[in-house]
C-alpha atoms as a PDB file:
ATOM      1  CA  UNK A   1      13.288  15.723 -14.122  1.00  0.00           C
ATOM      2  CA  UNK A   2      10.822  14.779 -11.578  1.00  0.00           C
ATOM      3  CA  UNK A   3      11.371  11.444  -9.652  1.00  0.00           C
ATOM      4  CA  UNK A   4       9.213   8.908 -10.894  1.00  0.00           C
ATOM      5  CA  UNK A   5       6.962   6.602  -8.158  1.00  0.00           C
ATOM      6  CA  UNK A   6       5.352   3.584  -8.747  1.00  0.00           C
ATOM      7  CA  UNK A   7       2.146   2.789  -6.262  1.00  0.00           C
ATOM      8  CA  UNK A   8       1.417  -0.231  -6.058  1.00  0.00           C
ATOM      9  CA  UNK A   9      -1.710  -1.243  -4.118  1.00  0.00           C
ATOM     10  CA  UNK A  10      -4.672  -3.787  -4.591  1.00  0.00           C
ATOM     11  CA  UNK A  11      -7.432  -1.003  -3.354  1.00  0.00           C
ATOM     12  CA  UNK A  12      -8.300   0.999  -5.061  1.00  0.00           C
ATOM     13  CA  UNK A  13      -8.697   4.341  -3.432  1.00  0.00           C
ATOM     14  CA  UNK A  14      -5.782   3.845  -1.204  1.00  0.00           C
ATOM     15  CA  UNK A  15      -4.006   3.583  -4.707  1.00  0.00           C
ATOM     16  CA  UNK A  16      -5.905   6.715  -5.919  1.00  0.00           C
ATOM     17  CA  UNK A  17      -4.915   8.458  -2.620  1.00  0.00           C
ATOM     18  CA  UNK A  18      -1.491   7.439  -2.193  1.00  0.00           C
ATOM     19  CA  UNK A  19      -0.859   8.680  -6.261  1.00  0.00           C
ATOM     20  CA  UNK A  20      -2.112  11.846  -5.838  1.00  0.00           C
ATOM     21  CA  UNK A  21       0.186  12.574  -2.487  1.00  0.00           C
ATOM     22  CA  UNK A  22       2.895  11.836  -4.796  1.00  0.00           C
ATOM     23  CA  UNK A  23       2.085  13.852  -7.631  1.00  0.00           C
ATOM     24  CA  UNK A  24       1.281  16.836  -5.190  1.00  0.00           C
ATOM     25  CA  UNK A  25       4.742  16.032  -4.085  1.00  0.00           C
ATOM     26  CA  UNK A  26       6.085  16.569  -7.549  1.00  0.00           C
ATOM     27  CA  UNK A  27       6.401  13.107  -8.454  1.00  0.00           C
ATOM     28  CA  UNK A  28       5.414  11.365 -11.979  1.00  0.00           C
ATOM     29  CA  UNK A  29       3.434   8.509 -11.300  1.00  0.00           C
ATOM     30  CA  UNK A  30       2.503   5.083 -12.239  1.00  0.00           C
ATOM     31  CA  UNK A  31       0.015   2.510 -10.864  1.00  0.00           C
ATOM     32  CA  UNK A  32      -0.702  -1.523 -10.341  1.00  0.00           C
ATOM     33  CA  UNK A  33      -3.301  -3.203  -8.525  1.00  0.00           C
ATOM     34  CA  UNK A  34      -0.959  -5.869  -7.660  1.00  0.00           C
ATOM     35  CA  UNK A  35       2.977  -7.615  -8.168  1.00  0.00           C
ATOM     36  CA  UNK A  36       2.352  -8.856 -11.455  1.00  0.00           C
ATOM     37  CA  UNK A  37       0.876  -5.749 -13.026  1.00  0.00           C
ATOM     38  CA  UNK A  38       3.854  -3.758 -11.359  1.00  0.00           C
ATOM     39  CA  UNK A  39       6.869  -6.280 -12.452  1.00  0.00           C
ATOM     40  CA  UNK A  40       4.970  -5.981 -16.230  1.00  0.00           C
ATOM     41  CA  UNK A  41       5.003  -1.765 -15.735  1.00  0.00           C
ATOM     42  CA  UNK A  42       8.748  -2.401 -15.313  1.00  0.00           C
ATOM     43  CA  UNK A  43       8.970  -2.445 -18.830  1.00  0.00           C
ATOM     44  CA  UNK A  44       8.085   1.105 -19.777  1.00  0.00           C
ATOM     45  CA  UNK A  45       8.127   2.393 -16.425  1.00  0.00           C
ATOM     46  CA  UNK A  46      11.527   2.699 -14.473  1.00  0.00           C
ATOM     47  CA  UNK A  47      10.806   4.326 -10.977  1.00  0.00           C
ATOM     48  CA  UNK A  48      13.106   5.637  -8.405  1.00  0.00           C
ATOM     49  CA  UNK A  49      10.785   4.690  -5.417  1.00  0.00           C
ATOM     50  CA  UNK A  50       8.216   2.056  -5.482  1.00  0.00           C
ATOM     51  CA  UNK A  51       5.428   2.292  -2.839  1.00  0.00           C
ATOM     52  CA  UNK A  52       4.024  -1.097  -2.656  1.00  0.00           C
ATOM     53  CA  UNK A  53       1.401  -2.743  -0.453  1.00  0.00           C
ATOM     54  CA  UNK A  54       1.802  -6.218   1.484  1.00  0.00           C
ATOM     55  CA  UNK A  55      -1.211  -8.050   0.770  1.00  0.00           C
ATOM     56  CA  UNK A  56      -2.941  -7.712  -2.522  1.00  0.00           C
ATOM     57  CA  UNK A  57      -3.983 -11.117  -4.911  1.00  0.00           C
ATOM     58  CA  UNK A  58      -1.826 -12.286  -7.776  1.00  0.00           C
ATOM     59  CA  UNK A  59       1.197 -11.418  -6.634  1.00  0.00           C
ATOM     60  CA  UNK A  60       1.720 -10.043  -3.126  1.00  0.00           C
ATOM     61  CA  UNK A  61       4.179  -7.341  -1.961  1.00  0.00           C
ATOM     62  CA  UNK A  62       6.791 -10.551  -0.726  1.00  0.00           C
ATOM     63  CA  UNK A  63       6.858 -11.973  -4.144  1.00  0.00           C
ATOM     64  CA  UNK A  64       7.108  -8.537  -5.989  1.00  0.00           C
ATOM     65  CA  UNK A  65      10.262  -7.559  -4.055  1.00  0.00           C
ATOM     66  CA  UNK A  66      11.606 -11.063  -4.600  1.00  0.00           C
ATOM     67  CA  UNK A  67      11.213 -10.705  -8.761  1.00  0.00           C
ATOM     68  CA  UNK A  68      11.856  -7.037  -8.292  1.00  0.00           C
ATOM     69  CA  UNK A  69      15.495  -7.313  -6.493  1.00  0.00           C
ATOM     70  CA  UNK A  70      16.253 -10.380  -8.760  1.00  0.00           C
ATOM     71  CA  UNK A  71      16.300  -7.673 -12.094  1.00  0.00           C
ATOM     72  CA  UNK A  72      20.043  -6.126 -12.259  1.00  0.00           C
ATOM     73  CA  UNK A  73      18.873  -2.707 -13.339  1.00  0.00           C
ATOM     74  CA  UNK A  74      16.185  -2.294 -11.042  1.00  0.00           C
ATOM     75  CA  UNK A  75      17.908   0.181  -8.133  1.00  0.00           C
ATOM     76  CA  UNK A  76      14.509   1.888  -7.042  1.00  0.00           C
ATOM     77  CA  UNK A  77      13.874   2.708  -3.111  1.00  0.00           C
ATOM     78  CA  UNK A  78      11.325  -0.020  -2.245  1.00  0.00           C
ATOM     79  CA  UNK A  79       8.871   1.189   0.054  1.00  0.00           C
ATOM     80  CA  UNK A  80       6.464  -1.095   1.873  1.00  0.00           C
ATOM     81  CA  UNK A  81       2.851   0.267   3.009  1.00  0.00           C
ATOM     82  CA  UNK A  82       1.401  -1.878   5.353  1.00  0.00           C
ATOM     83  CA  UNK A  83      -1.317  -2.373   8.260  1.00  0.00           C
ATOM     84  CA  UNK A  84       0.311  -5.393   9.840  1.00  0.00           C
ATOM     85  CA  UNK A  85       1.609  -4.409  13.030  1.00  0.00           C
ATOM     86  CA  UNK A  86       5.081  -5.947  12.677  1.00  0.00           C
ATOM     87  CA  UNK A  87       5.671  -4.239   9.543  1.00  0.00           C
ATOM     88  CA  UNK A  88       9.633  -3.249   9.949  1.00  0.00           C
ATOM     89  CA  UNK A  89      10.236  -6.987  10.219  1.00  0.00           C
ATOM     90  CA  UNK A  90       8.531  -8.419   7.455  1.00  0.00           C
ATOM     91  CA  UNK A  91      10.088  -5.208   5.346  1.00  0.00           C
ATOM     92  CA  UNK A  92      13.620  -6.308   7.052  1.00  0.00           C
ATOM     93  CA  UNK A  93      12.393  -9.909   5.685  1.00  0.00           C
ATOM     94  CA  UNK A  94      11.699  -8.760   1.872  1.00  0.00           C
ATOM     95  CA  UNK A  95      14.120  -6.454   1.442  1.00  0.00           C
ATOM     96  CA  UNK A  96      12.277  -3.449   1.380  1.00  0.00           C
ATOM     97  CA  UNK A  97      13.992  -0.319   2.231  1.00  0.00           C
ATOM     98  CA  UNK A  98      11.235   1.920   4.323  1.00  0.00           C
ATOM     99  CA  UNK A  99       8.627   0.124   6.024  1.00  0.00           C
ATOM    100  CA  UNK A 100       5.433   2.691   6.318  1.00  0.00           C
ATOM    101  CA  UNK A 101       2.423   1.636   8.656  1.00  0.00           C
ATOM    102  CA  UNK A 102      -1.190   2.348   7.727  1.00  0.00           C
ATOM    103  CA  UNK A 103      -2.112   2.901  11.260  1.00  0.00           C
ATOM    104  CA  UNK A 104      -0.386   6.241  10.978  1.00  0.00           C
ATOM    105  CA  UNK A 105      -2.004   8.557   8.643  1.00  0.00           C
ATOM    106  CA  UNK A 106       0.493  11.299   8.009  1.00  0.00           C
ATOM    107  CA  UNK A 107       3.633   8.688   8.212  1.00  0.00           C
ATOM    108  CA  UNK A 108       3.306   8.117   4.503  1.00  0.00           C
ATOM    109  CA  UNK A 109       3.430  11.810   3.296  1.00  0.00           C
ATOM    110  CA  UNK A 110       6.042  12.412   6.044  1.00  0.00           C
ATOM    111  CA  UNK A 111       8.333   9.504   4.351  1.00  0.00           C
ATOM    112  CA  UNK A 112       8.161  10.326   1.047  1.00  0.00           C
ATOM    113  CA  UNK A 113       8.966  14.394   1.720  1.00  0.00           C
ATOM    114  CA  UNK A 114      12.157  13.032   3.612  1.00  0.00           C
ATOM    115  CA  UNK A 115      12.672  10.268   0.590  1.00  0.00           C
ATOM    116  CA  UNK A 116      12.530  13.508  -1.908  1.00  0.00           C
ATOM    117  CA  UNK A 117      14.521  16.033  -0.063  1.00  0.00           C
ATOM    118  CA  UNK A 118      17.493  17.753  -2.026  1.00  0.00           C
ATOM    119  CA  UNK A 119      21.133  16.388  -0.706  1.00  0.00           C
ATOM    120  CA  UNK A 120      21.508  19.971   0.905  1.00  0.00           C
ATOM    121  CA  UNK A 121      18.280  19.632   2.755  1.00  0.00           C
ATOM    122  CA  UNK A 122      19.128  16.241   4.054  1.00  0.00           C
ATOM    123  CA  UNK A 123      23.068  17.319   5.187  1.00  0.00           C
ATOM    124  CA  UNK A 124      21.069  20.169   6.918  1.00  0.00           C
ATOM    125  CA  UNK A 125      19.111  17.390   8.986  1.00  0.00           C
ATOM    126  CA  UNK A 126      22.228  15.888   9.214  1.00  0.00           C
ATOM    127  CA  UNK A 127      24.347  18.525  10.668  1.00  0.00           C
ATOM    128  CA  UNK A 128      21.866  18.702  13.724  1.00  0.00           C
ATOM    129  CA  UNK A 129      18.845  20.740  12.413  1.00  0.00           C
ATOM    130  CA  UNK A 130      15.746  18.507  12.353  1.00  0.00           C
ATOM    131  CA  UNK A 131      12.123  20.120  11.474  1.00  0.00           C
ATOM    132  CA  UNK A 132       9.554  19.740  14.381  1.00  0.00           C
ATOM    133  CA  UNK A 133       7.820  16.240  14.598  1.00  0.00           C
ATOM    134  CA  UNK A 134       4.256  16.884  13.143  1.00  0.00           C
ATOM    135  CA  UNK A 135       1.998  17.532  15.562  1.00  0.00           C
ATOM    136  CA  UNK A 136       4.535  18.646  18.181  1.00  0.00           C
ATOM    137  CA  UNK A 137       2.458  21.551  19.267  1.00  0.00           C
ATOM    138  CA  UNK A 138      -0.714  19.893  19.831  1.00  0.00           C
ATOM    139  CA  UNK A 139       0.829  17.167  21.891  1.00  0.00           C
ATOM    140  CA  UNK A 140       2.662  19.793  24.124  1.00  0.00           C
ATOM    141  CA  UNK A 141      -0.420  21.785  23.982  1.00  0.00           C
ATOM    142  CA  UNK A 142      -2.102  18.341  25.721  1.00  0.00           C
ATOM    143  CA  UNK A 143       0.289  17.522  27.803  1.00  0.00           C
ATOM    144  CA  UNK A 144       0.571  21.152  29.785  1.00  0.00           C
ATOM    145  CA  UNK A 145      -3.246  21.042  29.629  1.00  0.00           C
ATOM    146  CA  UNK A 146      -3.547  17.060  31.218  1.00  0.00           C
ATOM    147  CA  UNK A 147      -0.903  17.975  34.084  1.00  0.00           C
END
């Protein structure tokens, strides 16, 4: 059974985008343009990680989490997707479980590969093997060339 995401974003090719990363991933996938539409998906809909954006109108990402985490069933990885620059605090704020920034443009598809790693993949990690840091080469590739 593939794990089921629910995007969650007022724009509508960001929420085009960020679906089709997760179905590439594997993922079945559900989408809302904003809180409201998402808490009413809930219904039909039960998602293991929910990828949701701060600011959208309706219902914002703050006021989602707070009706989301309220629900006794609802156990899904919350996953904030944000531009703001303090994003890990206002995720610490609402309860969100990964805080993602916009400004980074492969830190989305780099979280949810990590989020949907098999247990013996992540004790791998865990037992000291970590994959190289995308990018690695180019930046050592810079750096020898700058000095």
């Amino acid at each position: 059974m593939s794990t089921r995401v629910l995007v969650v974003d007022d724009h509508p090719l960001v929420r085009k985008a960020l679906a089709e990363e997760c179905r590439w991933l594997g993922c079945a996938v559900a989408t809302a343009a904003n809180g409201a539409e998402a808490l009413d998906l809930l219904d039909t809909f039960d998602p293991d990680i929910i990828v949701l954006d701060l600011r959208m109108p309706v219902m914002d990402g703050r006021e989602f989490a707070f009706h989301y985490r309220r629900r006794t069933h609802c156990q899904a990885v919350l996953v904030l997707l944000s531009a703001e620059d303090n994003v890990e605090r206002i995720g610490q704020d609402m309860g969100a479980d990964v805080c993602v920034s916009k400004q980074h443009p492969n830190a989305f598809r780099e979280t949810m590969a990590l989020l949907l790693e098999s247990p013996q993949q992540r004790e791998c990690r865990q037992d000291g093997f970590k994959p190289p840091a995308a990018g690695s080469e180019e930046r050592s590739e810079r750096g020898s060339r700058s000095g």
